[in-house]
PDB file of N, CA and C in Angstrom:
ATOM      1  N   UNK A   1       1.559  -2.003 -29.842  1.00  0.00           N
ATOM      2  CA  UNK A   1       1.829  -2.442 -28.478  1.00  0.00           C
ATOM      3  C   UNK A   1       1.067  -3.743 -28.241  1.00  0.00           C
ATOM      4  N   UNK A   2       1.831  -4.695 -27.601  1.00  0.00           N
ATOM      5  CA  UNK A   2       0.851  -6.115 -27.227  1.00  0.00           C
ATOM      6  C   UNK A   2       0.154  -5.965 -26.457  1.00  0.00           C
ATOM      7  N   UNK A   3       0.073  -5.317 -25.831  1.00  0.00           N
ATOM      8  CA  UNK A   3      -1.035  -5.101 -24.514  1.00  0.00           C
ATOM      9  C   UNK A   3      -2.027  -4.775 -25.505  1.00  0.00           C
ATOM     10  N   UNK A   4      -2.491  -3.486 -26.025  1.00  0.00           N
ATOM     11  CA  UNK A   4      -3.309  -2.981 -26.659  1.00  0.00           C
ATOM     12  C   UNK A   4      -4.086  -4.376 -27.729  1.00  0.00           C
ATOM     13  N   UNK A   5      -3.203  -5.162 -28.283  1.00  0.00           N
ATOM     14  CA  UNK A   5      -4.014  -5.746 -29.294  1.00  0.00           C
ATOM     15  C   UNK A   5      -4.641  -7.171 -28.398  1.00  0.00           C
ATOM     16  N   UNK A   6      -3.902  -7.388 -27.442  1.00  0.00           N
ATOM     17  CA  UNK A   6      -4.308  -8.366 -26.384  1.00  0.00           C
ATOM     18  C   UNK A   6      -5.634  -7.695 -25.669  1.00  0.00           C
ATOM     19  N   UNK A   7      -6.060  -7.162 -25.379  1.00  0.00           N
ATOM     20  CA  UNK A   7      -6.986  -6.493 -24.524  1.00  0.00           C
ATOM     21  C   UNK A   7      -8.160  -5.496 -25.201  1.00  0.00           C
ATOM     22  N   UNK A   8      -7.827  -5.044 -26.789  1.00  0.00           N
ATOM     23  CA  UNK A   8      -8.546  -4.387 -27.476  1.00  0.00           C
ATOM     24  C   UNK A   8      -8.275  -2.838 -26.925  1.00  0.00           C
ATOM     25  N   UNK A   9      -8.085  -2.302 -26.108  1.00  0.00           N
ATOM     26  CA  UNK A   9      -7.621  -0.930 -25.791  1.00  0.00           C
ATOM     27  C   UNK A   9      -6.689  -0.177 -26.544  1.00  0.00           C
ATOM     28  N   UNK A  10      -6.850   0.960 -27.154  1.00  0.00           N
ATOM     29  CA  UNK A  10      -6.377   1.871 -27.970  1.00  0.00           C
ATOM     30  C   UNK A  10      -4.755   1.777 -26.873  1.00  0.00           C
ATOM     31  N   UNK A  11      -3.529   2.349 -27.944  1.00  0.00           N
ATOM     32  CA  UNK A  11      -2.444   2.425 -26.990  1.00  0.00           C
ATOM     33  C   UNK A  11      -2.343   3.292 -26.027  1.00  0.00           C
ATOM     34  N   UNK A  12      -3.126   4.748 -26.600  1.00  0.00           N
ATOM     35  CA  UNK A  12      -3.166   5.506 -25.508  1.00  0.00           C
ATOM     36  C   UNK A  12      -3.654   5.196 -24.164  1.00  0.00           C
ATOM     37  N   UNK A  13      -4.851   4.693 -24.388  1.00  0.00           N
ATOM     38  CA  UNK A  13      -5.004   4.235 -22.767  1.00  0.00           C
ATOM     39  C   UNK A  13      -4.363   3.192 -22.185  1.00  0.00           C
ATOM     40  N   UNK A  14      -3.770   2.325 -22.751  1.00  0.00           N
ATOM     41  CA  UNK A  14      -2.832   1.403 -22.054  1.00  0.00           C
ATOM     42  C   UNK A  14      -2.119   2.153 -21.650  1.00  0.00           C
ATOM     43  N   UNK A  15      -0.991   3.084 -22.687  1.00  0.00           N
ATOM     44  CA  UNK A  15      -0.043   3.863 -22.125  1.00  0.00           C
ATOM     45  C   UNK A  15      -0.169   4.992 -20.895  1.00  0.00           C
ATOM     46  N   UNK A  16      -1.788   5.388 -20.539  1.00  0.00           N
ATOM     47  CA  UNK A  16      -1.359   6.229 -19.497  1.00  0.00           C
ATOM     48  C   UNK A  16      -2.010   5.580 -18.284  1.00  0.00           C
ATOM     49  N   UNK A  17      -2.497   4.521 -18.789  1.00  0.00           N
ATOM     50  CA  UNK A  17      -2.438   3.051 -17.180  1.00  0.00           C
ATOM     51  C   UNK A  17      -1.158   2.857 -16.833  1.00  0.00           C
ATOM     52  N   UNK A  18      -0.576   2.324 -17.360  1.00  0.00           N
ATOM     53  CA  UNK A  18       0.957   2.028 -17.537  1.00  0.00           C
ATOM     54  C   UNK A  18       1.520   3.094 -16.356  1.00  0.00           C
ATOM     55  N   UNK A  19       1.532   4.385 -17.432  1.00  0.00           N
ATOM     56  CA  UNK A  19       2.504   5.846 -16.831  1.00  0.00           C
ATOM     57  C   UNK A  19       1.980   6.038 -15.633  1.00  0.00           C
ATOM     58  N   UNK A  20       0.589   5.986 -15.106  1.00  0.00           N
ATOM     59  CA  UNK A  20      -0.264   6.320 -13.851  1.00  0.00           C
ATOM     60  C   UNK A  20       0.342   5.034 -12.796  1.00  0.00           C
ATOM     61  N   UNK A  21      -0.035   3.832 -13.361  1.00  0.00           N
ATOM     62  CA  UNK A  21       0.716   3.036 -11.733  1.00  0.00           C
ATOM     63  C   UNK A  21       2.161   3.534 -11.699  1.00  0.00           C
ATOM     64  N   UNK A  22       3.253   3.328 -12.743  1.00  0.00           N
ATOM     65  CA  UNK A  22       4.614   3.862 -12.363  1.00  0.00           C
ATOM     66  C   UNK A  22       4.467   4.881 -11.560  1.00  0.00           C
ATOM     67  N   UNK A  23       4.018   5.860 -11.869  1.00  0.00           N
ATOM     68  CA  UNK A  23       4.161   7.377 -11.142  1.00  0.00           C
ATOM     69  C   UNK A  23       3.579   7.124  -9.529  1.00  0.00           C
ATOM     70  N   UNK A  24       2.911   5.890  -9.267  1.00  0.00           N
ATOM     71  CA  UNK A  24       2.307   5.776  -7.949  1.00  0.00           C
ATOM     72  C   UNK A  24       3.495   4.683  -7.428  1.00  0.00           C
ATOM     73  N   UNK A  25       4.173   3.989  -7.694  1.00  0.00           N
ATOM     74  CA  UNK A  25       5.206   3.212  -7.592  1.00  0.00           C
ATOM     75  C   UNK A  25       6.291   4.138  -7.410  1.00  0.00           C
ATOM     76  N   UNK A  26       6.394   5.042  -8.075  1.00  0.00           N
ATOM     77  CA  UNK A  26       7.436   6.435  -7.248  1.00  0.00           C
ATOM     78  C   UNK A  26       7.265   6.626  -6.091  1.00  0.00           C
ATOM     79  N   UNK A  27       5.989   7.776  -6.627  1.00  0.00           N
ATOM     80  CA  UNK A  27       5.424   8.051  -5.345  1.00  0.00           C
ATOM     81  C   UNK A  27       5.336   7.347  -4.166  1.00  0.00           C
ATOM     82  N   UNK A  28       4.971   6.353  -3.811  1.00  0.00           N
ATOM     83  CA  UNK A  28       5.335   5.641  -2.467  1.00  0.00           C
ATOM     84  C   UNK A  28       6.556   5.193  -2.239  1.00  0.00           C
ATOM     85  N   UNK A  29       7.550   5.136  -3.164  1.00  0.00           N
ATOM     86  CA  UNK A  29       8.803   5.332  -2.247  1.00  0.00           C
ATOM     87  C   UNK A  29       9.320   6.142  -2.301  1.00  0.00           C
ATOM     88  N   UNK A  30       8.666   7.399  -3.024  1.00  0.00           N
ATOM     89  CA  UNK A  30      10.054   8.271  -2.456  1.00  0.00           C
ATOM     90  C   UNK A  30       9.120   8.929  -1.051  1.00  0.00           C
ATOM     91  N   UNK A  31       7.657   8.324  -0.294  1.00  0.00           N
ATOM     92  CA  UNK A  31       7.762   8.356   0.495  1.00  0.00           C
ATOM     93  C   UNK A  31       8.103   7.804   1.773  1.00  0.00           C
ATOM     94  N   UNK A  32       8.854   6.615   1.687  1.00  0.00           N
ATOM     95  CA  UNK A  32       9.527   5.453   1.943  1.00  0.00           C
ATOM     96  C   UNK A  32       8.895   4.490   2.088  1.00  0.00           C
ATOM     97  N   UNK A  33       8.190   4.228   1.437  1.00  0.00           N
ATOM     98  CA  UNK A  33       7.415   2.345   1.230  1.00  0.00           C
ATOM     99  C   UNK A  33       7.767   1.662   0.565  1.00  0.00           C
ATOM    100  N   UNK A  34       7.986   0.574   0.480  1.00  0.00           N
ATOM    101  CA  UNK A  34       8.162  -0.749  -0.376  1.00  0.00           C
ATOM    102  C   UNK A  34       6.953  -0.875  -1.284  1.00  0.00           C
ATOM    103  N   UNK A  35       7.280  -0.889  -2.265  1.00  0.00           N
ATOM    104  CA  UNK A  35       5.933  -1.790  -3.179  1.00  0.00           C
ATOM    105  C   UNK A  35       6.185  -3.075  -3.992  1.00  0.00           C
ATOM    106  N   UNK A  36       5.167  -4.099  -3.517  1.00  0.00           N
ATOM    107  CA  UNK A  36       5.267  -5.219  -3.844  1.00  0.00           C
ATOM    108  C   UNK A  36       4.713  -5.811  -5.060  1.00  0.00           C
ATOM    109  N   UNK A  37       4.680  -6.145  -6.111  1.00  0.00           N
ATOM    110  CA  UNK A  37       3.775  -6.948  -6.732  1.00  0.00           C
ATOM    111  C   UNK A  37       3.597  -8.614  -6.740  1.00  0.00           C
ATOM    112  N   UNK A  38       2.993  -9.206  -6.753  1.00  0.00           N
ATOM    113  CA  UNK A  38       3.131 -10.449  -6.673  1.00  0.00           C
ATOM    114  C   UNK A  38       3.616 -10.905  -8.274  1.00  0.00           C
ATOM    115  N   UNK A  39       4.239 -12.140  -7.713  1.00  0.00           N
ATOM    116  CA  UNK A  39       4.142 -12.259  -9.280  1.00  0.00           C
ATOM    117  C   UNK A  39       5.702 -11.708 -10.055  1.00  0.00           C
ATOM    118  N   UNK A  40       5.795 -10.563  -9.982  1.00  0.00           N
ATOM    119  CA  UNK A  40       6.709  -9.865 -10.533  1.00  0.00           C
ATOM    120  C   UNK A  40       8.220  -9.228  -9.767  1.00  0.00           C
ATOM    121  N   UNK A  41       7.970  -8.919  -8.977  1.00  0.00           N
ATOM    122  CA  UNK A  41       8.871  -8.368  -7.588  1.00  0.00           C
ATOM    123  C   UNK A  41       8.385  -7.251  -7.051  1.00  0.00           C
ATOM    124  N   UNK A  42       9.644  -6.901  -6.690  1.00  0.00           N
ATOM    125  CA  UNK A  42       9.904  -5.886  -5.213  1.00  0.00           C
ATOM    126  C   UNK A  42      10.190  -4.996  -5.508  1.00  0.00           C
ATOM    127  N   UNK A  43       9.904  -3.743  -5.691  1.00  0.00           N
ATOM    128  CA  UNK A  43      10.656  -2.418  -5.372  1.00  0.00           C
ATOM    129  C   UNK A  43      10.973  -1.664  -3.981  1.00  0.00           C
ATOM    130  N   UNK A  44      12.267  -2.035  -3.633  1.00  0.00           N
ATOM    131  CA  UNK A  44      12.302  -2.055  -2.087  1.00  0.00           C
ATOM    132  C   UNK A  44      13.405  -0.761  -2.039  1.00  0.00           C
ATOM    133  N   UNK A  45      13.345  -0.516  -0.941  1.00  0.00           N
ATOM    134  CA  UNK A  45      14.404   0.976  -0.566  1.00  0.00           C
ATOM    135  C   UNK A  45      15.620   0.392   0.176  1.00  0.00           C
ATOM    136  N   UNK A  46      16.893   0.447  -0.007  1.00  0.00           N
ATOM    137  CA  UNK A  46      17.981   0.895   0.589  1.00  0.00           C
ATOM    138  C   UNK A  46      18.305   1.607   1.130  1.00  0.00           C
ATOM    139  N   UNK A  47      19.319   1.853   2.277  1.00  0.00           N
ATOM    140  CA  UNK A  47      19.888   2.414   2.915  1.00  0.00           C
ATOM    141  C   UNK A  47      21.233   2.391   2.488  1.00  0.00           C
ATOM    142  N   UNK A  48      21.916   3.220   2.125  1.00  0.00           N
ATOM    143  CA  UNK A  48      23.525   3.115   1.799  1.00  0.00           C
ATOM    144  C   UNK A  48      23.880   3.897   2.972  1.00  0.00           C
ATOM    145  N   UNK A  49      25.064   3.672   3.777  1.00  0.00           N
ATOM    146  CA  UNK A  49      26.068   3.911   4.819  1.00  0.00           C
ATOM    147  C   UNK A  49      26.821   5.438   4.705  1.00  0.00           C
ATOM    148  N   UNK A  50      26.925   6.383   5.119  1.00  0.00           N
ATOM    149  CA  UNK A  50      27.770   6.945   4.938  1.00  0.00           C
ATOM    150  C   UNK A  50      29.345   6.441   4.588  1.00  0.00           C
ATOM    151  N   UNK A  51      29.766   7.051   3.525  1.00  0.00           N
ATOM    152  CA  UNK A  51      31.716   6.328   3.841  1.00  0.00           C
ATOM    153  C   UNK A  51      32.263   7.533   3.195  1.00  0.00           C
ATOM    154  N   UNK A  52      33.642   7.034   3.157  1.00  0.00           N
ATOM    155  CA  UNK A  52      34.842   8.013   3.002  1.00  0.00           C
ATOM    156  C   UNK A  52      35.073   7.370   1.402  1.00  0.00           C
ATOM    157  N   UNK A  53      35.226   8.574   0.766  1.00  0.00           N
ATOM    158  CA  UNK A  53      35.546   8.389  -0.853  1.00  0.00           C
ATOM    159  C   UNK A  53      36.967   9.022  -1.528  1.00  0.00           C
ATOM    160  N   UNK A  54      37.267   8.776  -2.337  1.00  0.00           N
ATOM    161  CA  UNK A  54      38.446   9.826  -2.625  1.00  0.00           C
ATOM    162  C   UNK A  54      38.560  10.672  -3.976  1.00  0.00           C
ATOM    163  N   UNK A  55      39.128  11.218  -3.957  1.00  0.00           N
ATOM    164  CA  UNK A  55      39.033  12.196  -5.145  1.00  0.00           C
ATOM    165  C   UNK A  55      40.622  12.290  -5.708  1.00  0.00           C
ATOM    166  N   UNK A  56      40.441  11.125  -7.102  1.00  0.00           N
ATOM    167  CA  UNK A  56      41.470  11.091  -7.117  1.00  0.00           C
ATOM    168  C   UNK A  56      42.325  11.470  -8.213  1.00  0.00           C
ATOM    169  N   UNK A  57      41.911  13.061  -8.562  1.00  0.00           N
ATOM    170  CA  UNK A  57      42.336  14.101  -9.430  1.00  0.00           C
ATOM    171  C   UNK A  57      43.344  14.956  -8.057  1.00  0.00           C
ATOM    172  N   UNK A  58      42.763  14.851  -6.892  1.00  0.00           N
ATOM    173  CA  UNK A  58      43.554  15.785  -6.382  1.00  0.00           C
ATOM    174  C   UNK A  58      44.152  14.946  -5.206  1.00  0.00           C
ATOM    175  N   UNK A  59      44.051  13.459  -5.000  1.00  0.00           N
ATOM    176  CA  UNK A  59      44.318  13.129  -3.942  1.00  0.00           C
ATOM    177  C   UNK A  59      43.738  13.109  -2.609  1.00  0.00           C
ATOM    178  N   UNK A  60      42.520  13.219  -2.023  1.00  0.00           N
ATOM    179  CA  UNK A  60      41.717  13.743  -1.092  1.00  0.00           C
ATOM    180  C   UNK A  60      41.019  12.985  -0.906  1.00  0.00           C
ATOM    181  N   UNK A  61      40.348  13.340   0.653  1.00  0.00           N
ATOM    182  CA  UNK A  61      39.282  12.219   0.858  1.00  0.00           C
ATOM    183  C   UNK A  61      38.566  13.111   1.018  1.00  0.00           C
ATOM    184  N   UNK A  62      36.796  12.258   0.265  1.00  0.00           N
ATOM    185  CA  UNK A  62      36.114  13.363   1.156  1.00  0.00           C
ATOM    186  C   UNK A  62      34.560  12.407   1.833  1.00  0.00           C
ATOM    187  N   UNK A  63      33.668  12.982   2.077  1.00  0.00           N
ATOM    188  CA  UNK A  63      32.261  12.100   2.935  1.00  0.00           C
ATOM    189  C   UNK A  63      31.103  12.114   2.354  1.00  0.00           C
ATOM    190  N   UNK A  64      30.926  10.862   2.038  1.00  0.00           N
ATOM    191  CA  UNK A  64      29.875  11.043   1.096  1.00  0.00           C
ATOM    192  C   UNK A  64      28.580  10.240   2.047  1.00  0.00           C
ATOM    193  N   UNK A  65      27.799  11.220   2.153  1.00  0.00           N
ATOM    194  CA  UNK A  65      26.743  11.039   3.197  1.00  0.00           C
ATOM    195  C   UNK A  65      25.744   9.577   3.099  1.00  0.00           C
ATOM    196  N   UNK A  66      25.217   9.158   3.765  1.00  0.00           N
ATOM    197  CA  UNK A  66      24.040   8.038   3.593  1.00  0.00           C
ATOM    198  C   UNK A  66      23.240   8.438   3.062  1.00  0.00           C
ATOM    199  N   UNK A  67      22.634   7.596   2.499  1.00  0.00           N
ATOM    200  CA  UNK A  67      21.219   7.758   1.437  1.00  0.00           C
ATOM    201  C   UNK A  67      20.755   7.082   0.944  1.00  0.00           C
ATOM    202  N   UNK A  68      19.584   7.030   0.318  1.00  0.00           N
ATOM    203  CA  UNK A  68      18.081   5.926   0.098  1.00  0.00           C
ATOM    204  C   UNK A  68      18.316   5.620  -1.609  1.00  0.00           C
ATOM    205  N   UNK A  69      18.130   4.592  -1.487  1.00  0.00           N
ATOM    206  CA  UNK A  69      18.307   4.441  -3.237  1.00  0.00           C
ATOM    207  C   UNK A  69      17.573   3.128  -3.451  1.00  0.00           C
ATOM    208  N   UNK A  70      16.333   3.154  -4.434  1.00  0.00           N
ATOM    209  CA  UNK A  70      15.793   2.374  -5.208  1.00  0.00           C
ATOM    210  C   UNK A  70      16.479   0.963  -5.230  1.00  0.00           C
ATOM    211  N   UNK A  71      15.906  -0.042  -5.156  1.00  0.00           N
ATOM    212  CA  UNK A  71      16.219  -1.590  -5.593  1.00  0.00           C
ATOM    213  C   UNK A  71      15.342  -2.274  -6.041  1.00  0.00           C
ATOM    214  N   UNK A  72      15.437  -2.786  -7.255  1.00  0.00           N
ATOM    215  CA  UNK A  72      14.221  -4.280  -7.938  1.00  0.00           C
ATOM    216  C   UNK A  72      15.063  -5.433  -7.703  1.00  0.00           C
ATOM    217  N   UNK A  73      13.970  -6.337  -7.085  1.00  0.00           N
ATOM    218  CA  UNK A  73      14.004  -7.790  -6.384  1.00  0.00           C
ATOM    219  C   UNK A  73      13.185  -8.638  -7.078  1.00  0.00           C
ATOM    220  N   UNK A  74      13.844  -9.005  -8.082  1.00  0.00           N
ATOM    221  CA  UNK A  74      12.700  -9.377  -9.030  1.00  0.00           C
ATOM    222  C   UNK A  74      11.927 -11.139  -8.009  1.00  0.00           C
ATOM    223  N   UNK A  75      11.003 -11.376  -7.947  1.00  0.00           N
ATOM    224  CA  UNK A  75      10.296 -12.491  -7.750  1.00  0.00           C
ATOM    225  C   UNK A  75      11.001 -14.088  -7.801  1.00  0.00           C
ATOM    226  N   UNK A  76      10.715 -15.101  -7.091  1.00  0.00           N
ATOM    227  CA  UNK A  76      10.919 -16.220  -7.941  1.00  0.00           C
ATOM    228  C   UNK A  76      10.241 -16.776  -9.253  1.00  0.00           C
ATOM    229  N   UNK A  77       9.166 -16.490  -8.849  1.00  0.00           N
ATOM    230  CA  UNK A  77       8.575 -16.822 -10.350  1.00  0.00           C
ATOM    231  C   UNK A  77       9.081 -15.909 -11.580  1.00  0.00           C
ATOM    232  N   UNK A  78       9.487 -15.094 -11.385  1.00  0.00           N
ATOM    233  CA  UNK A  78      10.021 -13.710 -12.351  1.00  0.00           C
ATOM    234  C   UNK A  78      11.207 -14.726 -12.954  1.00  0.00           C
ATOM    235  N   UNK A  79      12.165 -15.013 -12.211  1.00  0.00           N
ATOM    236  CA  UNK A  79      13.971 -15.662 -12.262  1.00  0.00           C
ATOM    237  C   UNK A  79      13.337 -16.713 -12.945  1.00  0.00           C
ATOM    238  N   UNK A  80      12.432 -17.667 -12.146  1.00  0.00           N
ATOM    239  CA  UNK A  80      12.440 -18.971 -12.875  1.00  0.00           C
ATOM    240  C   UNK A  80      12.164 -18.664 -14.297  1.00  0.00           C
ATOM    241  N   UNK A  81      11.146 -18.116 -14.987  1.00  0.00           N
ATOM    242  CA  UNK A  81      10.669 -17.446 -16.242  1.00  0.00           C
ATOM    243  C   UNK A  81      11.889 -17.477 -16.835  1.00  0.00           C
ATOM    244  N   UNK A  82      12.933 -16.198 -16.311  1.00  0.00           N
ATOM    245  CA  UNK A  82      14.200 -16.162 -17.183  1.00  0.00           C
ATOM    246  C   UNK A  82      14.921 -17.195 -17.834  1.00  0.00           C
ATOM    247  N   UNK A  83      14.796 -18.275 -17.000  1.00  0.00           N
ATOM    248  CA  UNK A  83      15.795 -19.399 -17.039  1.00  0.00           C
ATOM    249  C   UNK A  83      15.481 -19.953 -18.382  1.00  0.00           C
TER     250      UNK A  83
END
C-alpha cells in the first residue's frame, strides 16, 4: 500500500484509519449531515421526489416513495487534478 510505505506505518494500521473515518463518514449521514473534506469533496445527501413508475412486465403504475440517497461532489481542486 502507498500510504504505508509513504508514512512508515504497517498496512494494518493504515487500513483500519482508513475503515474508521469511512465508517464515521456513514455514520453522519445516515444521520443526515453533509461531510465535507477540503481538498477532496462533498459527501452530500439528496432528496429524491416521490414519482409514479411503471411496471412494465404487467403494465401498471405504481409509487415509488421519496428518499435520501448519498452524493460525491468531488472538489475543484479534485476535477482540476483529473484534467
Amino acid at each position: 500500500m502507498l500510504i504505508s510505505m509513504q508514512t512508515g506505518y504497517d498496512k494494518q494500521t493504515i487500513q483500519n484509519i482508513l475503515e474508521s473515518g469511512l465508517h464515521h463518514i456513514r455514520k453522519q449521514m445516515a444521520m443526515g449531515d453533509n461531510v465535507y473534506l477540503r481538498g477532496f469533496g462533498s459527501f452530500i445527501i439528496k432528496e429524491r421526489k416521490e414519482k409514479i413508475g411503471r411496471n412494465l412486465r404487467n403494465n401498471t403504475s405504481l409509487l415509488v416513495p421519496s428518499r435520501r440517497v448519498p452524493y460525491f461532489k468531488p472538489s475543484r481542486t479534485f476535477i482540476d487534478m483529473m484534467k
